[in-house]
Protein backbone atom coordinates (compact mmCIF):
# COMPACT_ATOMS: atom_id res chain seq x y z
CA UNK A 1 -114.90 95.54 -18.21
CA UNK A 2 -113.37 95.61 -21.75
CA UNK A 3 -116.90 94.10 -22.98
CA UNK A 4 -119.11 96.12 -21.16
CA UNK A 5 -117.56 99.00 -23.12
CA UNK A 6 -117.34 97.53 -26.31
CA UNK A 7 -119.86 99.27 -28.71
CA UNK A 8 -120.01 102.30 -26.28
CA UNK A 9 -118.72 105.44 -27.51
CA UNK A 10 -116.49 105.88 -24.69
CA UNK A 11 -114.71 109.52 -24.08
CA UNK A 12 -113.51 112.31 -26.39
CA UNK A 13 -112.89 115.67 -26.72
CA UNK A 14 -116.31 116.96 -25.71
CA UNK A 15 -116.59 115.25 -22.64
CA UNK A 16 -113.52 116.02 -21.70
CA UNK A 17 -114.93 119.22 -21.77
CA UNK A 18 -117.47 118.29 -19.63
CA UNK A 19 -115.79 116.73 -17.24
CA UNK A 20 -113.72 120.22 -16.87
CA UNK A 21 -116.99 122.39 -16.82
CA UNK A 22 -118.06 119.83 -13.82
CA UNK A 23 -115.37 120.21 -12.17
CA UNK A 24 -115.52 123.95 -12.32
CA UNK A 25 -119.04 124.43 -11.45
CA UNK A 26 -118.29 122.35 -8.21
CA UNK A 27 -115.39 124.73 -7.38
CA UNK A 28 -118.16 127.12 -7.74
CA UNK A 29 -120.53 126.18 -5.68
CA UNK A 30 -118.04 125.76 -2.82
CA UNK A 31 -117.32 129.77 -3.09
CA UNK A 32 -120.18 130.53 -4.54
CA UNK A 33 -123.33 129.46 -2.17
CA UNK A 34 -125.88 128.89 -4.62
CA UNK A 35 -127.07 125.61 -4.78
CA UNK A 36 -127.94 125.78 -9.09
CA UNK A 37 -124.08 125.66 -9.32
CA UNK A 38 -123.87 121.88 -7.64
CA UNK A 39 -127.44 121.01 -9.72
CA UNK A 40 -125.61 122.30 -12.74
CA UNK A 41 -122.57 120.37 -12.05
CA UNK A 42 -124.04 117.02 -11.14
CA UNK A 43 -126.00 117.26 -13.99
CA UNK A 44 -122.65 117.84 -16.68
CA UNK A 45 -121.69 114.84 -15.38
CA UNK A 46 -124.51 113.17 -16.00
CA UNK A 47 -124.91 113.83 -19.18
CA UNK A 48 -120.96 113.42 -19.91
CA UNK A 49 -121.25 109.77 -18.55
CA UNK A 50 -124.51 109.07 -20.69
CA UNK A 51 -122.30 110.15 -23.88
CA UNK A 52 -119.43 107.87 -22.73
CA UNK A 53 -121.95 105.16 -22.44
CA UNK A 54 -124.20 105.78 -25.49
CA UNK A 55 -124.34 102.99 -27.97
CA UNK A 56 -125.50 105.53 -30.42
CA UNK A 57 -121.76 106.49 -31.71
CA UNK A 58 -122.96 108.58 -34.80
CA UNK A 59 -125.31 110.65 -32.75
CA UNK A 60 -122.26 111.39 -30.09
CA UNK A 61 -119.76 111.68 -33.02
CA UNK A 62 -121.72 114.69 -34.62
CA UNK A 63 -122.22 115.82 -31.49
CA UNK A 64 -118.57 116.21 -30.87
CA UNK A 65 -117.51 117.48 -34.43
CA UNK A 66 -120.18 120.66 -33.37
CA UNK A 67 -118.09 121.26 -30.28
CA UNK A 68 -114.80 121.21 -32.22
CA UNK A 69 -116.04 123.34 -34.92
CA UNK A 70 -117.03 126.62 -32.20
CA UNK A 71 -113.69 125.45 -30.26
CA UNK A 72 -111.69 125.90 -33.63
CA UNK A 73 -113.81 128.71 -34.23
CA UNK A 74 -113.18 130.53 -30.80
CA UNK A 75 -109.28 129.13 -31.07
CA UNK A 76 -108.93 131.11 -34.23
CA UNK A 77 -110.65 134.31 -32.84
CA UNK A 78 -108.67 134.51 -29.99
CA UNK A 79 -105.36 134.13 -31.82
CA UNK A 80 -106.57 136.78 -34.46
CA UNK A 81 -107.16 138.95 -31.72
CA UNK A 82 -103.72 138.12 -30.06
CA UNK A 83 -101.57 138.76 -33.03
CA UNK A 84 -103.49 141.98 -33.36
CA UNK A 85 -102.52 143.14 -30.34
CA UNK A 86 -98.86 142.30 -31.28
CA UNK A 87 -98.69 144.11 -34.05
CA UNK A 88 -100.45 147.63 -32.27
CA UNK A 89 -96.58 148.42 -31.37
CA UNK A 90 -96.00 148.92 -35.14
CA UNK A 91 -98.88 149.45 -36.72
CA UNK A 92 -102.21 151.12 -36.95
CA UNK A 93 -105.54 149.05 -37.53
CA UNK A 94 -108.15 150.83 -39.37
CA UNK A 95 -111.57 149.88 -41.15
CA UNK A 96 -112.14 151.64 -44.75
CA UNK A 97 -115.61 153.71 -44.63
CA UNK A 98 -117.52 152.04 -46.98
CA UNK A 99 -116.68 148.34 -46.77
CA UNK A 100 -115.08 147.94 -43.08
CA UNK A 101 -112.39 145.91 -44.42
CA UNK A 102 -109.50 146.23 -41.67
CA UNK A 103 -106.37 147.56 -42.94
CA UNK A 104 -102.98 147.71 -41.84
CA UNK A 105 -100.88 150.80 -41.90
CA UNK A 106 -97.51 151.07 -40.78
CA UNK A 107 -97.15 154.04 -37.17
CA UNK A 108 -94.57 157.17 -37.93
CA UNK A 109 -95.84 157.87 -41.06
CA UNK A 110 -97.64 161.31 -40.08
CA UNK A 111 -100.97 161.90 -42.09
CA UNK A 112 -101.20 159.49 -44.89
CA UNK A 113 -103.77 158.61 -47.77
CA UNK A 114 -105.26 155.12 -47.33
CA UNK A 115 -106.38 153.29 -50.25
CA UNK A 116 -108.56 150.17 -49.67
CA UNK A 117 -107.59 147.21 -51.21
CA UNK A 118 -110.84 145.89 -51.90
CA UNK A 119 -113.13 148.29 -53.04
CA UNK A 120 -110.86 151.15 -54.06
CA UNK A 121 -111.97 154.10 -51.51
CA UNK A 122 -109.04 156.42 -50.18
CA UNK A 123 -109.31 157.72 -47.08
CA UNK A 124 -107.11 159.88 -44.81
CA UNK A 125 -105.51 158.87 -41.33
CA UNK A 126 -102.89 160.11 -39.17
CA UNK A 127 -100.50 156.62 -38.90
């Protein structure tokens, strides 16, 4: 076994992920009855073994640094979005007028004059 894999490319982070998506599409088609669900999901697989098999390891490995550049990508969205929602307890989020940059303003303060930090522009809101 250990020389039948050796020069493979063997598993990593994206087919890990495909391995998961498999295994949810199957789930699918159980509840779902639509038989593209089980074509999708045999075919994940497929292609998930076929990477962990290739013998072409610098195809695979660019392949997987695309997949964890839109996971970091959707990672940092998501925990932009999460703190943001944090802070709307304290504070108010608003976009300047002329260059949408967001900008943070403190709640309680009544109607205040908002200057924007990057291009200069004041602009009233209630905070």
């Amino acid at each position: 076994m250990i020389r039948f894999m050796q020069g493979r490319y063997g598993a990593d982070a994206f087919s890990k992920f495909l391995s998961f998506l498999a295994v949810i599409l199957m789930a699918l088609s159980l509840f779902i009855p639509r038989f593209p669900f089980y074509i999708l999901g045999i075919a994940v697989i497929i292609y998930g073994y076929f990477r962990m098999f290739s013998k072409n390891i610098s195809k695979r490995y660019q392949e997987n640094l695309l997949y964890m550049k839109y996971k970091n990508q959707m990672t940092k969205s998501l925990r932009k979005k999460k703190l943001e929602l944090a802070q709307r307890k304290t504070h108010h989020i608003y976009r300047c007028p002329q260059c949408r940059q967001k900008i943070r303003v403190p709640r309680g303060r009544g109607r205040i004059g908002i200057r924007c930090p990057k291009c200069n522009v004041e602009f009233i809101k209630k905070s």
